[in-house]
C-alpha atoms as a PDB file:
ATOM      1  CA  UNK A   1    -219.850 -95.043  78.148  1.00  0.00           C
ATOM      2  CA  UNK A   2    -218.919 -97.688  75.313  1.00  0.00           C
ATOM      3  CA  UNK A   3    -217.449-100.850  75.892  1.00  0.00           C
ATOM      4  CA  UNK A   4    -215.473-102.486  72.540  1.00  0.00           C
ATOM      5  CA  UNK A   5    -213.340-105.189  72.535  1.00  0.00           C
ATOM      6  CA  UNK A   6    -210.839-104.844  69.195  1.00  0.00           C
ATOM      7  CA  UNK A   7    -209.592-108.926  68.816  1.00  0.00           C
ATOM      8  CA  UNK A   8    -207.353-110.037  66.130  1.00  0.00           C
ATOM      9  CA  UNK A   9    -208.945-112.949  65.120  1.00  0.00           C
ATOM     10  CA  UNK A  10    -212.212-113.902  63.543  1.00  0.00           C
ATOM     11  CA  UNK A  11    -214.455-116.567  63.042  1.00  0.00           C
ATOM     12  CA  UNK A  12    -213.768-118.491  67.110  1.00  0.00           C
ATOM     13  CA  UNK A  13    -214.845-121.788  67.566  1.00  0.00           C
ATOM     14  CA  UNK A  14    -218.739-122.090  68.472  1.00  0.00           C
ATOM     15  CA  UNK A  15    -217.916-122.579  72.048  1.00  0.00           C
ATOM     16  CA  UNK A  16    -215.743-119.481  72.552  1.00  0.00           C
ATOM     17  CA  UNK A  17    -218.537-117.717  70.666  1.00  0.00           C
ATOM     18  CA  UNK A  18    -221.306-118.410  73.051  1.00  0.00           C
ATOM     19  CA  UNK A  19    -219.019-118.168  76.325  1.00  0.00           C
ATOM     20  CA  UNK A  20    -218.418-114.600  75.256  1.00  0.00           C
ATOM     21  CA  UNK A  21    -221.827-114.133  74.524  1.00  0.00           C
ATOM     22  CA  UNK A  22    -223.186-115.728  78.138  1.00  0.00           C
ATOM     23  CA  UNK A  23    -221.105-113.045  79.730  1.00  0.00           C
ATOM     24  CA  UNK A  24    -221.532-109.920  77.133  1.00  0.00           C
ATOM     25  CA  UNK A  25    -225.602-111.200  78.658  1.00  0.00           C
ATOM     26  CA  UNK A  26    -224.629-110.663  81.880  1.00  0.00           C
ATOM     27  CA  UNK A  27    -222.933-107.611  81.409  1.00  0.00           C
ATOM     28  CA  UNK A  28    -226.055-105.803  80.273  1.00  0.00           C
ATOM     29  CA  UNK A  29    -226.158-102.235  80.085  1.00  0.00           C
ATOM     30  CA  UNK A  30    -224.120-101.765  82.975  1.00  0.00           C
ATOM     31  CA  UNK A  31    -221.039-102.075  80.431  1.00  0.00           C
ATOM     32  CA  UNK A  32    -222.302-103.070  76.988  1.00  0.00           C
ATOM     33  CA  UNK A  33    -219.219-104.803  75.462  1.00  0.00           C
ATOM     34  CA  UNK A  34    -219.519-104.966  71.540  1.00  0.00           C
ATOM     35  CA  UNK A  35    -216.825-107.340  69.953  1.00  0.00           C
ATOM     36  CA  UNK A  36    -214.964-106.119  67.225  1.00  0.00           C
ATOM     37  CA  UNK A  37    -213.072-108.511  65.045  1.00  0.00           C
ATOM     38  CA  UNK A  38    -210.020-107.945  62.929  1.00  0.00           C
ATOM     39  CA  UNK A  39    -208.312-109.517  60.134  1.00  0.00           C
ATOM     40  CA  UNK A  40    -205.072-111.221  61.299  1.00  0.00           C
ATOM     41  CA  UNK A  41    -202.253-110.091  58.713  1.00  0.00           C
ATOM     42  CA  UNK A  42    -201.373-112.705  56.738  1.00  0.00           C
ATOM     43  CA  UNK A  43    -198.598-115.010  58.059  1.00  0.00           C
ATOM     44  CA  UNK A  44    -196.411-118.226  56.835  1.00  0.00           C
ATOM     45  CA  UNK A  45    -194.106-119.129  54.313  1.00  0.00           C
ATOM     46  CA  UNK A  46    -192.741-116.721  52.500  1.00  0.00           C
ATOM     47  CA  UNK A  47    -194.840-113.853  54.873  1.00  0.00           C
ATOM     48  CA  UNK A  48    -193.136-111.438  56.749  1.00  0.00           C
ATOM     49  CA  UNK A  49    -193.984-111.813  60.372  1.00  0.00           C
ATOM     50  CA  UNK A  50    -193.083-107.995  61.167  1.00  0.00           C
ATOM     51  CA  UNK A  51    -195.408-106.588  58.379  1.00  0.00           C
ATOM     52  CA  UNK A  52    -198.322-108.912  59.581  1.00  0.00           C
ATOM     53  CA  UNK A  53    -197.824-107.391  63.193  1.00  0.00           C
ATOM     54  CA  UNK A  54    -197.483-103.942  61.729  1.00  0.00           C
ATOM     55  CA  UNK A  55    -200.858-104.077  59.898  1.00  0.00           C
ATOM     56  CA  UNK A  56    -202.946-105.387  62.542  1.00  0.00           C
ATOM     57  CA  UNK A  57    -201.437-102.636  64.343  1.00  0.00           C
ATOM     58  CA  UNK A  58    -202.655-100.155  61.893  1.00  0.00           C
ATOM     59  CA  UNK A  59    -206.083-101.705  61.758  1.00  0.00           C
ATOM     60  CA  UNK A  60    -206.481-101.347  65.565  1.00  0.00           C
ATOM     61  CA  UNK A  61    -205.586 -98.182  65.596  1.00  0.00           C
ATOM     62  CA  UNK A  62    -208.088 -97.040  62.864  1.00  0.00           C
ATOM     63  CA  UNK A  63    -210.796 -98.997  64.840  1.00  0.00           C
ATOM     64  CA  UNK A  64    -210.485 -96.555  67.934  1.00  0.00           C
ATOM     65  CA  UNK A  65    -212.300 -93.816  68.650  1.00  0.00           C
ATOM     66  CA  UNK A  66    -210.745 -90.360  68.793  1.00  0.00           C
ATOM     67  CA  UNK A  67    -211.612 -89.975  72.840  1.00  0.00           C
ATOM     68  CA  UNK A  68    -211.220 -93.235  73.845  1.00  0.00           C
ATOM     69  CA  UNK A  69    -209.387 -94.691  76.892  1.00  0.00           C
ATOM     70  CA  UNK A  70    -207.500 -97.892  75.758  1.00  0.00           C
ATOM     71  CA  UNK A  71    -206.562-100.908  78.038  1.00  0.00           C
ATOM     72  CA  UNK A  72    -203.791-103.160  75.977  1.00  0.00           C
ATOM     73  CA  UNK A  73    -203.794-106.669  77.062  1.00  0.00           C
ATOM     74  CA  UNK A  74    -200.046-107.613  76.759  1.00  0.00           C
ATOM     75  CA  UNK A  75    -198.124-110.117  78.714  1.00  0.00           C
ATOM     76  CA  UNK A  76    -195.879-106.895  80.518  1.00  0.00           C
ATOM     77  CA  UNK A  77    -198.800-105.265  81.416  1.00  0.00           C
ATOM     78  CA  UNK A  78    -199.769-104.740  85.419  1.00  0.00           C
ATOM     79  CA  UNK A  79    -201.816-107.586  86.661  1.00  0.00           C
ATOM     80  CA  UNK A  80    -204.679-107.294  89.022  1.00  0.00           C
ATOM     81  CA  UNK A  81    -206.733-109.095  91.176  1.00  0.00           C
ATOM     82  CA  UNK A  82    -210.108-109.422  90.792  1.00  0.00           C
ATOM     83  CA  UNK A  83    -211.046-107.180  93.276  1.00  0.00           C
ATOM     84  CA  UNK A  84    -208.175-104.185  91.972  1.00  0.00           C
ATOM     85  CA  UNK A  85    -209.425-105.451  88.311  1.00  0.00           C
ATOM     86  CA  UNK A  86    -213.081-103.650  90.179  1.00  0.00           C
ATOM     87  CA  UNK A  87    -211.280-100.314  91.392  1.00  0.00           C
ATOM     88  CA  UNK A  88    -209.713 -99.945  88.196  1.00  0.00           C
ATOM     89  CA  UNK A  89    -213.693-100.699  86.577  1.00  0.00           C
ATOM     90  CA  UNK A  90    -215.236 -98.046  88.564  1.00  0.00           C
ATOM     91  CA  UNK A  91    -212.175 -95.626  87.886  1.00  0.00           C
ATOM     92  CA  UNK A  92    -213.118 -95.942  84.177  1.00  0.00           C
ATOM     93  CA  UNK A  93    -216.484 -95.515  84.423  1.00  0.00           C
ATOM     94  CA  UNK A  94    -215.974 -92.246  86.363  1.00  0.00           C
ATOM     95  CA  UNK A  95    -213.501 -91.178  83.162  1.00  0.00           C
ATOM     96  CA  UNK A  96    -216.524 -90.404  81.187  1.00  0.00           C
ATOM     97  CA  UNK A  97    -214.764 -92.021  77.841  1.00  0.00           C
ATOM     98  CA  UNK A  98    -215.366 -95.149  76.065  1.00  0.00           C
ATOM     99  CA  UNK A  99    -213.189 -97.738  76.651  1.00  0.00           C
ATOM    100  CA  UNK A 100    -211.356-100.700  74.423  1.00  0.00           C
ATOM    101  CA  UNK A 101    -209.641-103.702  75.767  1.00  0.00           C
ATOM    102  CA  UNK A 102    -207.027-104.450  73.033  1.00  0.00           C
ATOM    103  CA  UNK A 103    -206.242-108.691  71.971  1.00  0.00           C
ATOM    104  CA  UNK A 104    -203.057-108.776  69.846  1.00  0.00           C
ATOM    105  CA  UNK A 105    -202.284-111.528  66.798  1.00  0.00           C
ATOM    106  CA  UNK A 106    -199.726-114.086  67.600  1.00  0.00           C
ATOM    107  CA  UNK A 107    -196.960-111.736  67.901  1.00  0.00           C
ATOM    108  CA  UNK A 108    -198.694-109.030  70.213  1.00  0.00           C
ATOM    109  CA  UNK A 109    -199.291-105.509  69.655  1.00  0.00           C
ATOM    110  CA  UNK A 110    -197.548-103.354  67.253  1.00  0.00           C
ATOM    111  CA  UNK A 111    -195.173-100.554  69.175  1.00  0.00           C
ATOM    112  CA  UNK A 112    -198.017 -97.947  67.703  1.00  0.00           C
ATOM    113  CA  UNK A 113    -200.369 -99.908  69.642  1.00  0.00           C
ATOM    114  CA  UNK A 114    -198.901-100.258  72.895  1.00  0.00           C
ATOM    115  CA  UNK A 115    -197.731 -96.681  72.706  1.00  0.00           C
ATOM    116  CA  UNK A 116    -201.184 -95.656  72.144  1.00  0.00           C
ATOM    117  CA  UNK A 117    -202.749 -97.491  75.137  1.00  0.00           C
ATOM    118  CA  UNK A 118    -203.377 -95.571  78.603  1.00  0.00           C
ATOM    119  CA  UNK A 119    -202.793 -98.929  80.312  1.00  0.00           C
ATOM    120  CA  UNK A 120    -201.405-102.663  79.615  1.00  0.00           C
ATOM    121  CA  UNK A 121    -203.318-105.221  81.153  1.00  0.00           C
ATOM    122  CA  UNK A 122    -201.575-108.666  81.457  1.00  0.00           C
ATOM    123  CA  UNK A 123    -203.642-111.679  82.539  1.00  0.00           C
ATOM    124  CA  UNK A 124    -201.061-113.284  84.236  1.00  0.00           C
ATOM    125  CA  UNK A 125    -197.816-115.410  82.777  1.00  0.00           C
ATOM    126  CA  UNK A 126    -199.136-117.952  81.386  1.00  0.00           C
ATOM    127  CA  UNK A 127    -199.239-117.945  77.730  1.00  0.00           C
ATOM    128  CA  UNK A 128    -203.172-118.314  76.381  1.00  0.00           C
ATOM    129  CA  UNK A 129    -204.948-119.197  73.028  1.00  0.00           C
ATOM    130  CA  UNK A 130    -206.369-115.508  72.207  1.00  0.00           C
ATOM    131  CA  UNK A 131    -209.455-117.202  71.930  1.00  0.00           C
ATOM    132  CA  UNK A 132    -209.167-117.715  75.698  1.00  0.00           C
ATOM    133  CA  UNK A 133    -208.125-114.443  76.560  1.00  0.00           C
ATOM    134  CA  UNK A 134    -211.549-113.160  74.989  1.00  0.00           C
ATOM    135  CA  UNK A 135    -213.563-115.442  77.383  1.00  0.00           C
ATOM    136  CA  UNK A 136    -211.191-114.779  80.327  1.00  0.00           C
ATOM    137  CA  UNK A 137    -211.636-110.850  80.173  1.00  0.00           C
ATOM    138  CA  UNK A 138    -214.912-110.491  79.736  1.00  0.00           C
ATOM    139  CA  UNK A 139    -215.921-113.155  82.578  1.00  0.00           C
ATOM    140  CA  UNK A 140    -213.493-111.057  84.960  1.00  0.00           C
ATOM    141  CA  UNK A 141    -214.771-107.664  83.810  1.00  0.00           C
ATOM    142  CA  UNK A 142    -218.461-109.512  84.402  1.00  0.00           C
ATOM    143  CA  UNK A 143    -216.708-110.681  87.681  1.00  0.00           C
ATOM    144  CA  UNK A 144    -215.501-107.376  88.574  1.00  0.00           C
ATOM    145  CA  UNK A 145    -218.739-105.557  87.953  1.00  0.00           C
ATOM    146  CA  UNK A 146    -220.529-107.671  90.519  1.00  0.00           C
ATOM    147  CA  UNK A 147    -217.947-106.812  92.733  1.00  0.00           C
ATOM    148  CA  UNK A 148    -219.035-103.261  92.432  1.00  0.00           C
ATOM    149  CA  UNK A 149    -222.598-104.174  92.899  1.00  0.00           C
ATOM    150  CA  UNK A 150    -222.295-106.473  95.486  1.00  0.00           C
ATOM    151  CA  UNK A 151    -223.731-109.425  93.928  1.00  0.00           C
ATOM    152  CA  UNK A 152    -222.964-113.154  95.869  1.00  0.00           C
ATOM    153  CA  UNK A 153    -220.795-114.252  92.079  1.00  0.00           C
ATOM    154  CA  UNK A 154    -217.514-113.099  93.774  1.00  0.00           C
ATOM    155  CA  UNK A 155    -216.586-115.415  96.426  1.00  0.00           C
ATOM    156  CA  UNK A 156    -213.622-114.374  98.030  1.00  0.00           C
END
């Protein structure tokens, strides 16, 4: 199974940068995440907000693979605990498909996006940087896979 995560947003601060890579460490082979930045569409004066959202839409959508099962994160999405974030881990890897864990621009995920994933994910309601939301999934899907294995990291 392949692991992606499809970000809009490039070029994070050094700090995010090496958080995500600590954990993508940690992960190992168990579930080898490989980051995949997009463009944001171009925003501000004179932009058109809609058409921005629109074509990071499109460019998700042509970064996924033909078979693959997609988690959305999205603010209406289910939220789990760590320990359901596990079941729902070990569910996937039982699907047999790669996976992608989906990070919106500032505005979300185009309708073709959301309609496209087999699940929406949502971290919670507070409103984070995306940059964040990069560090905070992968340490709870490093989290959650310790959970599985039984490892002390998980203190509940």
């Amino acid at each position: 199974m392949k692991a992606r995560l499809i970000a809009i947003g490039e070029r994070m601060p050094a700090w995010v940068a090496e958080g995500y890579e600590d954990y993508r460490k940690r992960l190992g082979r168990e579930l080898a995440l490989e980051l995949v930045e997009l463009k944001p569409g171009l925003r501000g004066k004179g932009r058109d907000d809609a058409r921005a959202k629109q074509d990071e839409g499109s460019a998700v959508l042509a970064a996924l693979g033909r078979d693959t099962h997609v988690i959305a994160l999205d603010g209406t999405g289910r939220t789990w605990s760590s320990e359901q974030l596990a079941q729902e881990l070990d569910g996937w890897r039982m699907l047999g498909r790669d996976l992608a864990f989906l990070i919106g621009g500032p505005d979300g995920h185009a309708p073709e996006v959301l309609a496209r994933a087999n699940q929406r994910w949502s971290l919670g309601p507070l409103t984070l940087p995306h940059m964040l939301v990069r560090l905070v999934l992968i340490e709870q899907l490093y989290r959650a896979g310790t959970i599985l294995a039984g490892h002390p990291y998980h203190r509940a």
